[in-house]
C-alpha atoms as a PDB file:
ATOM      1  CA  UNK A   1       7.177  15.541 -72.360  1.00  0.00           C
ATOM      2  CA  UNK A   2      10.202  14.484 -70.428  1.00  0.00           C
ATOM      3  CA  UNK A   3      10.330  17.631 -68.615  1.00  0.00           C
ATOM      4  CA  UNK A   4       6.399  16.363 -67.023  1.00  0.00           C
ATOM      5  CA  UNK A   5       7.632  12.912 -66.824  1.00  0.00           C
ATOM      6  CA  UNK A   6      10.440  13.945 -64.279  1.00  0.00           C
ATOM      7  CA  UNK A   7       7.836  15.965 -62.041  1.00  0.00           C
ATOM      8  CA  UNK A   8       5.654  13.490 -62.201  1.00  0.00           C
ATOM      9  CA  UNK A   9       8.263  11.248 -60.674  1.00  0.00           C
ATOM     10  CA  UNK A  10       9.536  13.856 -58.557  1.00  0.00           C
ATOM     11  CA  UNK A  11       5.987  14.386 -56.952  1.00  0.00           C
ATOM     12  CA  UNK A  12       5.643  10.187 -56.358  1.00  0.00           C
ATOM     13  CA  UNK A  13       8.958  10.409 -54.904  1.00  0.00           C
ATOM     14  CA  UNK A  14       8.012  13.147 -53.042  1.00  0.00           C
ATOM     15  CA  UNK A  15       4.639  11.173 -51.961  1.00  0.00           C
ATOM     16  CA  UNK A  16       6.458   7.659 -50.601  1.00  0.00           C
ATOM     17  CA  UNK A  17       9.305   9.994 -48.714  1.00  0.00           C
ATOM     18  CA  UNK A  18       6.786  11.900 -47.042  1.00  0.00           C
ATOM     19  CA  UNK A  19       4.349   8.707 -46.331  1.00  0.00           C
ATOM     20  CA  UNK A  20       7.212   7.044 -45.113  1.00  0.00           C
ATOM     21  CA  UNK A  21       7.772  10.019 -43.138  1.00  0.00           C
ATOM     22  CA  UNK A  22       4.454   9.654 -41.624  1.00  0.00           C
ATOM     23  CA  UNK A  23       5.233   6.444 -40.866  1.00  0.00           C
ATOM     24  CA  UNK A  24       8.104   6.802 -38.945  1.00  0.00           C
ATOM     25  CA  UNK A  25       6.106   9.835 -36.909  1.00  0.00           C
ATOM     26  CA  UNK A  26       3.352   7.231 -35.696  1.00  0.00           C
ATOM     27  CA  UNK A  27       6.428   4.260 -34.838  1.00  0.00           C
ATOM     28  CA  UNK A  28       7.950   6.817 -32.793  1.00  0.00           C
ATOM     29  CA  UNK A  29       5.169   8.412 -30.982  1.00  0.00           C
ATOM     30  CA  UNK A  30       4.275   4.472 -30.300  1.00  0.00           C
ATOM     31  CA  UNK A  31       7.715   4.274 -28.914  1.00  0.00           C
ATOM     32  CA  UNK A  32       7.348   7.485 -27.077  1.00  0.00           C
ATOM     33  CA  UNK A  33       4.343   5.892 -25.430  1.00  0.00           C
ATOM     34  CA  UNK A  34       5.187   2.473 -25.381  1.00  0.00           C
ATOM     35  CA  UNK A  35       8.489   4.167 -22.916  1.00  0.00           C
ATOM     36  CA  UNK A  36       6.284   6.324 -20.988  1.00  0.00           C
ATOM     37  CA  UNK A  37       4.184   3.210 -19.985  1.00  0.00           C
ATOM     38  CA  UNK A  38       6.875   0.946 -18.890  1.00  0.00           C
ATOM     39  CA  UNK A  39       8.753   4.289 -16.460  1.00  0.00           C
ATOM     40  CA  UNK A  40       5.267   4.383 -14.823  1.00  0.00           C
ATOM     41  CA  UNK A  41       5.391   0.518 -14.562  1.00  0.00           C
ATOM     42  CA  UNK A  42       8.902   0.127 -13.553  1.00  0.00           C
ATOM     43  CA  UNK A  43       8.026   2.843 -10.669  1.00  0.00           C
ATOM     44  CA  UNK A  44       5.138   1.669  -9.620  1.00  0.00           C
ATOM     45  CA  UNK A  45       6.723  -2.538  -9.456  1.00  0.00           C
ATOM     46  CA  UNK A  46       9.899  -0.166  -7.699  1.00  0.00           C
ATOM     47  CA  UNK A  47       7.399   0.908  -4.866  1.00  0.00           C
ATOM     48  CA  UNK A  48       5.652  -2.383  -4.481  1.00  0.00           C
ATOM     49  CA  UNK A  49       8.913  -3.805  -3.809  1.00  0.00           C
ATOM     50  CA  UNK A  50       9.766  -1.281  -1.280  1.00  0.00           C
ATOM     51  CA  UNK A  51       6.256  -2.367   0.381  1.00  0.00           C
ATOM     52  CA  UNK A  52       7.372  -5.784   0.549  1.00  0.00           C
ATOM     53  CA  UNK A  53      11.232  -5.309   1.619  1.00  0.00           C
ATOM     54  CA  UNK A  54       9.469  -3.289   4.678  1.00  0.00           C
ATOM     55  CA  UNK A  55       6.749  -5.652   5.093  1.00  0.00           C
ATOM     56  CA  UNK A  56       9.455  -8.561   6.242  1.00  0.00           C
ATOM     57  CA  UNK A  57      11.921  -5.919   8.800  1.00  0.00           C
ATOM     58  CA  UNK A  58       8.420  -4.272  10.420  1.00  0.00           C
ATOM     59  CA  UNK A  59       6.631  -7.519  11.070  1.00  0.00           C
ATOM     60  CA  UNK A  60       9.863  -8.700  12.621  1.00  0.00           C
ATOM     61  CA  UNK A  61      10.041  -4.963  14.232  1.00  0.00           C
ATOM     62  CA  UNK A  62       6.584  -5.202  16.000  1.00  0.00           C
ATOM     63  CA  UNK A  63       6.811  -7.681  18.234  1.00  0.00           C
ATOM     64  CA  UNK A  64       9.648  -5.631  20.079  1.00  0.00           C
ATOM     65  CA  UNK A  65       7.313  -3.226  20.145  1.00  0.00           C
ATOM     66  CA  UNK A  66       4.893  -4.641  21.585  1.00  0.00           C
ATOM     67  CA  UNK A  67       7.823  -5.631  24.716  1.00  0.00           C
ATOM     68  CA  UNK A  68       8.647  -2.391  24.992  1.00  0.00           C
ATOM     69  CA  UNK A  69       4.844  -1.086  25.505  1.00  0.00           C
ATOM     70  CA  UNK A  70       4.500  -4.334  27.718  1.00  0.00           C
ATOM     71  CA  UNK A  71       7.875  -3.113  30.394  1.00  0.00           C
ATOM     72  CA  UNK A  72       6.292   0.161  30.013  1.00  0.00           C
ATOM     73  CA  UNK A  73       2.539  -0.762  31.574  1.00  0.00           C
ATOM     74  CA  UNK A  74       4.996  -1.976  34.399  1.00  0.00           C
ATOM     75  CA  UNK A  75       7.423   0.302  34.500  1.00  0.00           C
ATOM     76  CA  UNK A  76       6.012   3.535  33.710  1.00  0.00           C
ATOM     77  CA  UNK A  77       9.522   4.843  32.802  1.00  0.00           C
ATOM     78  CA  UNK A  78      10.132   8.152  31.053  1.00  0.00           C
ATOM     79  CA  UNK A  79      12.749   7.271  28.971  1.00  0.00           C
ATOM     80  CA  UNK A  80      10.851   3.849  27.863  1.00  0.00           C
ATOM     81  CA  UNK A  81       7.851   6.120  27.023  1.00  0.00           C
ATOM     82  CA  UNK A  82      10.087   8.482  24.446  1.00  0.00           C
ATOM     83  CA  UNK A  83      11.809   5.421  22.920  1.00  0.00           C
ATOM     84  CA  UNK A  84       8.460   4.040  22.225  1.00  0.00           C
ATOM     85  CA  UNK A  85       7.170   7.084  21.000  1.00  0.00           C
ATOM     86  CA  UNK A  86      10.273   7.405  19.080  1.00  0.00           C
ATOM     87  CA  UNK A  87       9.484   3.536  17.528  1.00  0.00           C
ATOM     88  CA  UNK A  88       6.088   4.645  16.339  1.00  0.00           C
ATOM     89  CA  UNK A  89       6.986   7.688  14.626  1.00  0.00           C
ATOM     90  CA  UNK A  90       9.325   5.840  12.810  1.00  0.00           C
ATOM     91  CA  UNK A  91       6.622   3.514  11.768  1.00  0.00           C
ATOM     92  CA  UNK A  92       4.855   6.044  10.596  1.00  0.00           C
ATOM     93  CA  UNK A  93       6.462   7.408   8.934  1.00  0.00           C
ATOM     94  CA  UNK A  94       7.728   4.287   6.831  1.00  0.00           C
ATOM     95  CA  UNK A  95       3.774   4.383   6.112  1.00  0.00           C
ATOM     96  CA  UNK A  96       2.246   2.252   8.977  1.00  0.00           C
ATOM     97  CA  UNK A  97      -0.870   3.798  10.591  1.00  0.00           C
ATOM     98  CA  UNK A  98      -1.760   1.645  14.034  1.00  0.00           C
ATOM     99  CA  UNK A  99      -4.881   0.247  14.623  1.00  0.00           C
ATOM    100  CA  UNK A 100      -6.308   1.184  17.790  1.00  0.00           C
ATOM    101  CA  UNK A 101     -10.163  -0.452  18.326  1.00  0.00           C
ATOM    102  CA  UNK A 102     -12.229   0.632  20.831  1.00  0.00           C
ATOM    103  CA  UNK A 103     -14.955  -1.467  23.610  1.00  0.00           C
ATOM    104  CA  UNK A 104     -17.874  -0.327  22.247  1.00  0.00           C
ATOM    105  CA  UNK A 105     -16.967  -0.180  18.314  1.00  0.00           C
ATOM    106  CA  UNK A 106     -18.055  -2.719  15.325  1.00  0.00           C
ATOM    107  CA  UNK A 107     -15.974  -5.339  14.657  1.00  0.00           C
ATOM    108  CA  UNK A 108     -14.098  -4.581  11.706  1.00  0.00           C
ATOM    109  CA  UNK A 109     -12.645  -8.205   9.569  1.00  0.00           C
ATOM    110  CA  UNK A 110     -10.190  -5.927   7.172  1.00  0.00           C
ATOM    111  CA  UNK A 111      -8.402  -4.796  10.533  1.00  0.00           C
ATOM    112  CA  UNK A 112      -9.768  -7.050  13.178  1.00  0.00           C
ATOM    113  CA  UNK A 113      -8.995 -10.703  14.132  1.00  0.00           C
ATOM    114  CA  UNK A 114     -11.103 -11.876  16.793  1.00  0.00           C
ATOM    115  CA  UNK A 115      -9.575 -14.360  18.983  1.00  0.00           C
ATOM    116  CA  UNK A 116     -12.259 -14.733  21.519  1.00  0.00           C
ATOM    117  CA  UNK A 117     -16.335 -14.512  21.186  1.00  0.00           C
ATOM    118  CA  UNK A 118     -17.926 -13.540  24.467  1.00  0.00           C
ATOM    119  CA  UNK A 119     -21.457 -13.232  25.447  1.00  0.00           C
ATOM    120  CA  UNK A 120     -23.032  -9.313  25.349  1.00  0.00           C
ATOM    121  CA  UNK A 121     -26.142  -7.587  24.673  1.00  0.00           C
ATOM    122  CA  UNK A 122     -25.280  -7.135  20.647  1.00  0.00           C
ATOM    123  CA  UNK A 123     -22.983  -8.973  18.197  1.00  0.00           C
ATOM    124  CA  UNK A 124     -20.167  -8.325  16.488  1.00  0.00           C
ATOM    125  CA  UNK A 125     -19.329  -5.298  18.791  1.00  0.00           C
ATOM    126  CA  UNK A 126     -15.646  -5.554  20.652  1.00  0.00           C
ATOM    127  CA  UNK A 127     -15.553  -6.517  24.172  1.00  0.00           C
ATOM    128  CA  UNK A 128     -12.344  -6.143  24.817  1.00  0.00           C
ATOM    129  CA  UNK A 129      -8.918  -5.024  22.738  1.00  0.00           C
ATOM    130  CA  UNK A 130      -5.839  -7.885  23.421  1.00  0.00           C
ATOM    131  CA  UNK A 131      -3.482  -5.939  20.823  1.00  0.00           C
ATOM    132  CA  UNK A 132      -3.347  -3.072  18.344  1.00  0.00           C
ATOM    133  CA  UNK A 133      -2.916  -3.835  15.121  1.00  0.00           C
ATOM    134  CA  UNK A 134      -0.842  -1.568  12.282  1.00  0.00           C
ATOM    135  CA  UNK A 135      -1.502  -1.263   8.665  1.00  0.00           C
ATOM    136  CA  UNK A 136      -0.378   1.053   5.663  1.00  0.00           C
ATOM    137  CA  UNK A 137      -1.547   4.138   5.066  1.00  0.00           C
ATOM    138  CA  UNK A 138      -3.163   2.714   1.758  1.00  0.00           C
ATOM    139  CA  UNK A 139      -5.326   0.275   4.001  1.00  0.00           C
ATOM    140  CA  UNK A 140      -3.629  -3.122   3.711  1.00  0.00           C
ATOM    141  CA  UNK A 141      -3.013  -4.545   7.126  1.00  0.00           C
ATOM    142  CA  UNK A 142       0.139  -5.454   8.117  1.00  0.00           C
ATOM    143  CA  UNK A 143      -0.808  -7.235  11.710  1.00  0.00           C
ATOM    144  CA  UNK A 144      -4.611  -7.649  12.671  1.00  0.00           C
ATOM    145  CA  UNK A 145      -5.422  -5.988  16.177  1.00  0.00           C
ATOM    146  CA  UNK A 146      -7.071  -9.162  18.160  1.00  0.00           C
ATOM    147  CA  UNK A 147     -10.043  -8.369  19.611  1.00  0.00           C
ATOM    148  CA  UNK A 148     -12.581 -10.175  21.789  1.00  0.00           C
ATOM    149  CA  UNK A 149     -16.311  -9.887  19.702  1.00  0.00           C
ATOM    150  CA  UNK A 150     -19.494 -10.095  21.551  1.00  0.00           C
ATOM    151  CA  UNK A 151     -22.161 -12.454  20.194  1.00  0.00           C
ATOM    152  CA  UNK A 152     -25.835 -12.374  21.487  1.00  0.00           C
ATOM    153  CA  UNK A 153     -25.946 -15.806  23.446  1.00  0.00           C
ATOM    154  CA  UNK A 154     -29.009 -17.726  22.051  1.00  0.00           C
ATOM    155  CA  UNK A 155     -29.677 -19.796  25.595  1.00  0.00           C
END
Protein backbone atom coordinates (compact mmCIF):
# COMPACT_ATOMS: atom_id res chain seq x y z
CA UNK A 1 0.00 0.00 0.00
CA UNK A 2 2.62 2.55 0.78
CA UNK A 3 4.64 1.58 -2.08
CA UNK A 4 1.15 2.96 -4.44
CA UNK A 5 0.70 5.74 -2.09
CA UNK A 6 4.25 7.19 -2.96
CA UNK A 7 3.55 6.88 -6.86
CA UNK A 8 0.53 8.19 -6.51
CA UNK A 9 2.15 11.24 -5.02
CA UNK A 10 4.99 11.04 -7.22
CA UNK A 11 2.64 11.21 -10.37
CA UNK A 12 0.62 14.54 -8.67
CA UNK A 13 3.93 15.90 -8.11
CA UNK A 14 4.86 15.09 -11.33
CA UNK A 15 1.40 16.70 -12.68
CA UNK A 16 1.73 20.42 -10.78
CA UNK A 17 5.72 20.50 -11.89
CA UNK A 18 4.88 19.90 -15.32
CA UNK A 19 1.56 22.27 -15.29
CA UNK A 20 3.58 24.74 -13.78
CA UNK A 21 5.93 24.07 -16.44
CA UNK A 22 3.35 24.85 -18.93
CA UNK A 23 2.78 27.77 -17.31
CA UNK A 24 5.90 29.28 -17.36
CA UNK A 25 6.12 28.21 -21.38
CA UNK A 26 2.93 30.46 -22.17
CA UNK A 27 4.44 33.64 -19.60
CA UNK A 28 7.44 33.47 -21.60
CA UNK A 29 6.28 33.14 -25.08
CA UNK A 30 3.93 36.27 -23.86
CA UNK A 31 7.15 37.90 -22.96
CA UNK A 32 8.78 36.83 -26.12
CA UNK A 33 5.95 38.61 -27.88
CA UNK A 34 5.14 41.21 -25.64
CA UNK A 35 9.38 42.22 -26.56
CA UNK A 36 9.00 41.66 -30.14
CA UNK A 37 6.08 44.23 -30.18
CA UNK A 38 7.65 47.01 -28.35
CA UNK A 39 11.41 46.60 -30.85
CA UNK A 40 8.93 47.11 -33.76
CA UNK A 41 7.36 50.05 -31.78
CA UNK A 42 10.45 51.58 -30.49
CA UNK A 43 11.71 51.49 -34.35
CA UNK A 44 9.00 52.59 -35.87
CA UNK A 45 8.50 55.94 -32.90
CA UNK A 46 12.75 55.96 -33.78
CA UNK A 47 11.87 56.75 -37.53
CA UNK A 48 9.01 59.07 -36.88
CA UNK A 49 11.33 61.06 -34.93
CA UNK A 50 13.87 61.13 -37.58
CA UNK A 51 10.85 62.49 -39.87
CA UNK A 52 10.30 65.21 -37.58
CA UNK A 53 14.09 66.21 -36.62
CA UNK A 54 14.33 66.60 -40.66
CA UNK A 55 11.06 68.14 -41.03
CA UNK A 56 12.37 71.42 -38.87
CA UNK A 57 16.35 71.68 -40.79
CA UNK A 58 14.55 71.08 -44.53
CA UNK A 59 11.74 73.55 -44.11
CA UNK A 60 14.38 75.96 -42.90
CA UNK A 61 16.65 74.44 -45.92
CA UNK A 62 14.08 75.28 -48.72
CA UNK A 63 13.76 78.61 -48.77
CA UNK A 64 17.60 78.86 -49.70
CA UNK A 65 16.71 76.83 -52.22
CA UNK A 66 14.40 78.45 -53.64
CA UNK A 67 17.30 81.76 -53.75
CA UNK A 68 19.53 79.78 -55.27
CA UNK A 69 17.02 78.60 -58.23
CA UNK A 70 15.87 82.37 -58.14
CA UNK A 71 20.01 83.88 -58.92
CA UNK A 72 20.04 81.04 -61.22
CA UNK A 73 16.85 82.18 -63.66
CA UNK A 74 19.16 85.36 -63.68
CA UNK A 75 22.28 84.20 -63.76
CA UNK A 76 22.32 81.14 -65.69
CA UNK A 77 25.65 80.14 -64.02
CA UNK A 78 27.18 76.68 -64.33
CA UNK A 79 28.45 76.29 -61.13
CA UNK A 80 25.00 77.66 -59.48
CA UNK A 81 23.24 75.00 -61.65
CA UNK A 82 25.51 71.91 -60.07
CA UNK A 83 25.18 73.31 -56.52
CA UNK A 84 21.52 73.28 -56.98
CA UNK A 85 21.46 70.08 -58.45
CA UNK A 86 23.73 69.02 -55.77
CA UNK A 87 20.89 70.58 -53.02
CA UNK A 88 18.18 68.44 -54.52
CA UNK A 89 19.85 65.24 -54.56
CA UNK A 90 20.52 65.68 -51.17
CA UNK A 91 16.89 66.19 -50.56
CA UNK A 92 16.21 63.31 -52.02
CA UNK A 93 17.74 61.45 -50.83
CA UNK A 94 16.84 62.43 -47.09
CA UNK A 95 13.33 61.24 -48.64
CA UNK A 96 11.84 64.48 -50.18
CA UNK A 97 10.32 64.00 -53.67
CA UNK A 98 9.53 67.75 -55.28
CA UNK A 99 6.40 68.66 -56.48
CA UNK A 100 6.47 69.94 -59.84
CA UNK A 101 2.60 70.86 -61.25
CA UNK A 102 2.01 71.49 -64.57
CA UNK A 103 -0.51 74.46 -66.67
CA UNK A 104 -2.85 72.25 -67.83
CA UNK A 105 -3.07 69.59 -64.80
CA UNK A 106 -5.95 69.17 -61.96
CA UNK A 107 -5.54 70.90 -59.04
CA UNK A 108 -4.40 68.63 -56.52
CA UNK A 109 -5.38 69.97 -52.39
CA UNK A 110 -2.91 67.09 -50.77
CA UNK A 111 0.03 68.88 -52.76
CA UNK A 112 -1.43 72.08 -54.01
CA UNK A 113 -2.16 75.45 -52.29
CA UNK A 114 -3.76 77.78 -54.51
CA UNK A 115 -2.99 81.28 -53.87
CA UNK A 116 -4.75 82.87 -56.73
CA UNK A 117 -8.21 81.84 -58.67
CA UNK A 118 -8.24 83.15 -62.21
CA UNK A 119 -10.84 83.05 -64.80
CA UNK A 120 -10.44 79.95 -67.65
CA UNK A 121 -12.49 77.77 -69.69
CA UNK A 122 -12.65 74.82 -66.78
CA UNK A 123 -12.18 74.81 -62.98
CA UNK A 124 -9.96 73.62 -60.77
CA UNK A 125 -7.26 73.18 -63.54
CA UNK A 126 -3.74 75.22 -62.81
CA UNK A 127 -3.14 78.33 -64.62
CA UNK A 128 -0.06 79.02 -63.65
CA UNK A 129 2.79 77.33 -61.13
CA UNK A 130 4.31 80.32 -58.50
CA UNK A 131 6.49 77.53 -56.62
CA UNK A 132 7.22 73.81 -56.43
CA UNK A 133 6.37 72.21 -53.62
CA UNK A 134 8.39 68.98 -51.90
CA UNK A 135 6.99 66.17 -49.95
CA UNK A 136 8.17 62.65 -48.61
CA UNK A 137 8.40 59.86 -50.47
CA UNK A 138 5.49 58.35 -48.27
CA UNK A 139 3.16 61.28 -49.55
CA UNK A 140 3.00 63.76 -46.67
CA UNK A 141 3.81 67.21 -47.89
CA UNK A 142 6.35 69.03 -46.49
CA UNK A 143 5.71 72.61 -48.43
CA UNK A 144 2.55 72.97 -50.76
CA UNK A 145 3.56 74.07 -54.43
CA UNK A 146 1.26 77.42 -54.88
CA UNK A 147 -0.52 77.39 -57.77
CA UNK A 148 -2.90 79.76 -59.54
CA UNK A 149 -6.51 77.54 -60.16
CA UNK A 150 -8.81 78.46 -62.89
CA UNK A 151 -12.51 78.78 -62.03
CA UNK A 152 -15.25 79.03 -64.79
CA UNK A 153 -16.36 82.80 -64.31
CA UNK A 154 -20.21 82.72 -63.86
CA UNK A 155 -20.75 86.52 -65.47
Amino acid sequence: MVKGKKQESKKKDGDKVYKELEVLKSMLARALADYDNLSKRVERERGVLSKIASLGILTRLLPVLDNLESAQDHLQDTGLAISIGEFKKILNEEGLLEIVPKVGEEFNEDTMEAIEVVAGARDNIISGVTLNGWKFKDGQAVRHAKVKVSKISNS
